[in-house]
N, C-alpha and C. Protein backbone atom coordinates (compact mmCIF):
# COMPACT_ATOMS: atom_id res chain seq x y z
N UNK A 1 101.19 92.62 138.24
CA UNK A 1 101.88 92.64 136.97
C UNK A 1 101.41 91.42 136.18
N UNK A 2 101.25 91.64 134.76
CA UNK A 2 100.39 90.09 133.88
C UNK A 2 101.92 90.48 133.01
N UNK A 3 101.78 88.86 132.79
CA UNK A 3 102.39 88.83 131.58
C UNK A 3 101.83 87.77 130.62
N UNK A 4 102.43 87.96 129.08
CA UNK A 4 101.73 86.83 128.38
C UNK A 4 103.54 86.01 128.60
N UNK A 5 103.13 84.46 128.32
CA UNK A 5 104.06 83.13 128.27
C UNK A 5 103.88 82.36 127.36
N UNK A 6 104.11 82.84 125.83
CA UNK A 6 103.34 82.32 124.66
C UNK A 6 103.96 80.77 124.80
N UNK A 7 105.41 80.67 125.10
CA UNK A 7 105.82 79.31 125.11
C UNK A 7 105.60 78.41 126.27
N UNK A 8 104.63 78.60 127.08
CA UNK A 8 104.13 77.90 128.70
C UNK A 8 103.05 77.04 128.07
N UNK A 9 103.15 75.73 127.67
CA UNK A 9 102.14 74.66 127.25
C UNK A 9 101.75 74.03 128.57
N UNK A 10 102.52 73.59 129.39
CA UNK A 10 101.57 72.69 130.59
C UNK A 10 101.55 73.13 132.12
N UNK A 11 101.52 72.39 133.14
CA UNK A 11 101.22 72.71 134.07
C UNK A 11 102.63 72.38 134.92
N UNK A 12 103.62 71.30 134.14
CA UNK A 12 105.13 71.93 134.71
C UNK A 12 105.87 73.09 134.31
N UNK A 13 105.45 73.71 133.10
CA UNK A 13 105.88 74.83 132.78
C UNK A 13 105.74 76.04 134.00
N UNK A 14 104.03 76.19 134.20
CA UNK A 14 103.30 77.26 135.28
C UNK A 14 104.60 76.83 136.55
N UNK A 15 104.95 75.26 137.00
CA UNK A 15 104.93 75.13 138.40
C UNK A 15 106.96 75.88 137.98
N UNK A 16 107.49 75.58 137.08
CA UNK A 16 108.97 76.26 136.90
C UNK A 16 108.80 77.85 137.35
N UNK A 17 108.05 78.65 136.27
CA UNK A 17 107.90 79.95 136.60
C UNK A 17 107.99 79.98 138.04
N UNK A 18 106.69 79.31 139.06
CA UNK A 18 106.35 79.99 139.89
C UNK A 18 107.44 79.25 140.91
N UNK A 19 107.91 78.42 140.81
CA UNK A 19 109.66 78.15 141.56
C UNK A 19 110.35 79.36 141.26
N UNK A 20 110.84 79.63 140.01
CA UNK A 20 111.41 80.62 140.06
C UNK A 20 111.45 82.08 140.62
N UNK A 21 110.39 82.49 140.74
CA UNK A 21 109.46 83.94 141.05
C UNK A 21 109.84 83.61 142.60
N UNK A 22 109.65 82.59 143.17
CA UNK A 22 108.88 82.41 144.66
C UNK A 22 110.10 82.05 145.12
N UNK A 23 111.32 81.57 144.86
CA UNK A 23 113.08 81.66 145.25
C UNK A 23 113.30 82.74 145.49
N UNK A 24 113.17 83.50 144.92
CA UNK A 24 113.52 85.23 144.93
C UNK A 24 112.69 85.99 145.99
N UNK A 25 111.37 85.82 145.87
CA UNK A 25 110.19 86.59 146.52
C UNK A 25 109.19 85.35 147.23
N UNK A 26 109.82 84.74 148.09
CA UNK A 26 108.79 83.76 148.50
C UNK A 26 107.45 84.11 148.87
N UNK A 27 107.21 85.43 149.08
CA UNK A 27 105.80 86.35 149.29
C UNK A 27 105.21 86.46 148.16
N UNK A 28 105.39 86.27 147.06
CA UNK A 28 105.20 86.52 146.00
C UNK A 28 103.80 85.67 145.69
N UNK A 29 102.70 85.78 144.98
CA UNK A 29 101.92 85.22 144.59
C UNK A 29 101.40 84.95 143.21
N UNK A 30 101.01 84.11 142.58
CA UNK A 30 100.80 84.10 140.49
C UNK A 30 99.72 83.57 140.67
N UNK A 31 98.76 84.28 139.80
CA UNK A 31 97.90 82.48 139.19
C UNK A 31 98.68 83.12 137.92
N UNK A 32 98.20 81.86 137.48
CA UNK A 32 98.65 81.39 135.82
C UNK A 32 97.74 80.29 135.38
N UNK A 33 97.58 80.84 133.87
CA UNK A 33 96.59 80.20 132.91
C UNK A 33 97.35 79.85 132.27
N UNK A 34 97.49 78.75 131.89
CA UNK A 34 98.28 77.75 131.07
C UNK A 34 97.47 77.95 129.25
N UNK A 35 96.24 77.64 129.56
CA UNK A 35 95.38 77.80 127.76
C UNK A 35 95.02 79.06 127.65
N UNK A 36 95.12 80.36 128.53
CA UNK A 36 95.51 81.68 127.56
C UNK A 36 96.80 82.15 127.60
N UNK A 37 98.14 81.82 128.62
CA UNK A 37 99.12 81.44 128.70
C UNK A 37 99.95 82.77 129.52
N UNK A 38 98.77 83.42 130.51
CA UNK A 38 98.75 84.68 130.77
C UNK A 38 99.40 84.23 132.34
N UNK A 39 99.98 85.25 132.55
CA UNK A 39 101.15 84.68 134.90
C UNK A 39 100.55 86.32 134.55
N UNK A 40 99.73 86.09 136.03
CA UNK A 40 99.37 87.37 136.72
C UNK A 40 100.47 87.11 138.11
N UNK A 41 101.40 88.03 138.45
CA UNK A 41 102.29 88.05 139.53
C UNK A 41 102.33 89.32 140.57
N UNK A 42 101.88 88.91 142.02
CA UNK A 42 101.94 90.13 142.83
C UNK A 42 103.01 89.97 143.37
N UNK A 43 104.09 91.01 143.08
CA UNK A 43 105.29 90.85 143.85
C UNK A 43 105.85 92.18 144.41
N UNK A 44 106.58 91.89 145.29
CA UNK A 44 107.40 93.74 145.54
C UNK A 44 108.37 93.46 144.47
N UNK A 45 108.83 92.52 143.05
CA UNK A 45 109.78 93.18 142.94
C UNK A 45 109.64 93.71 141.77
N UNK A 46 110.83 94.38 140.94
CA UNK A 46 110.32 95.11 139.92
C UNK A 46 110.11 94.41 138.75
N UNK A 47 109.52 94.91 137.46
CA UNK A 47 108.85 94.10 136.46
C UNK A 47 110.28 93.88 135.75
N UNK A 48 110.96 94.42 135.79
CA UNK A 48 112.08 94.01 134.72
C UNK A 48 112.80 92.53 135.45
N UNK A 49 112.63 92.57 136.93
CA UNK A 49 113.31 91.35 137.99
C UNK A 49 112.64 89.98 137.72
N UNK A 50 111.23 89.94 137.60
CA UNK A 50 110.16 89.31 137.29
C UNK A 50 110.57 88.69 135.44
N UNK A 51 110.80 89.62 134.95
CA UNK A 51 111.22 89.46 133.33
C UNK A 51 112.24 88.25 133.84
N UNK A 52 113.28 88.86 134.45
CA UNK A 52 114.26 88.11 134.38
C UNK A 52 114.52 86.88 134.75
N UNK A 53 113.44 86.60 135.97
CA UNK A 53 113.59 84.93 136.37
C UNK A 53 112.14 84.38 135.90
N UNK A 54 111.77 84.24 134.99
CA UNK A 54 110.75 83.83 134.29
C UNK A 54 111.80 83.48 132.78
N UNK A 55 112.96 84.39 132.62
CA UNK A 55 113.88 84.00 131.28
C UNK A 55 114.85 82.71 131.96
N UNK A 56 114.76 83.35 133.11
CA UNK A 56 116.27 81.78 133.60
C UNK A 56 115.30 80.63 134.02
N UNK A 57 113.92 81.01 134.25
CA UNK A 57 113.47 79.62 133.91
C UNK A 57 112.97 78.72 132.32
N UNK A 58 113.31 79.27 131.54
CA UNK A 58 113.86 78.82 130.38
C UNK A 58 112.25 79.51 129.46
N UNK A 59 111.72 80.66 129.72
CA UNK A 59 110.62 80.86 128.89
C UNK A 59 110.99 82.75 128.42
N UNK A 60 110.07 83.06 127.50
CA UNK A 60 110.02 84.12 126.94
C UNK A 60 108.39 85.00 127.63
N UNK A 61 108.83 85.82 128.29
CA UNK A 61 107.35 86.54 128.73
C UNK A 61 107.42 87.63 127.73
N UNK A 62 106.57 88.37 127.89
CA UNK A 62 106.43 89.54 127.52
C UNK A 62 104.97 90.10 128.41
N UNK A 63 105.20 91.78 128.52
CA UNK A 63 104.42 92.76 129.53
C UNK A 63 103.32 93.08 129.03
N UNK A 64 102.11 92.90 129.57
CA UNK A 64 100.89 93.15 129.19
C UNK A 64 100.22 94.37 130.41
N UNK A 65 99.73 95.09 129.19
CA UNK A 65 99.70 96.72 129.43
C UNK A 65 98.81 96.83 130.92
């Protein structure tokens, strides 16, 4: 699953997301590009779950096709 993270400027931003994601799904794996601002995430869980703790870590994603 990619998403874009238009508001993810640095590299504590990337390390919040991937706390967040990896609490839930510690199997879970991301890279993330901080300067195209894109979290590629392999997870079992679903994309809307993923939406959601990427918002409680205080950012706005949105789903890339």
């Amino acid at each position: 699953m990619e998403f874009e993270v238009k508001d993810m400027s640095c590299g504590g931003c990337a390390n919040s997301i991937t706390r967040a994601v990896t609490s839930v799904d510690p199997e879970a794996t991301l890279e993330i590009d901080v300067t195209t601002k894109i979290v590629k995430i392999d997870s079992a869980l679903p994309p809307e779950r993923l939406v959601a703790l990427i918002e409680a870590a205080g950012f706005h994603p949105t789903v890339n096709p």
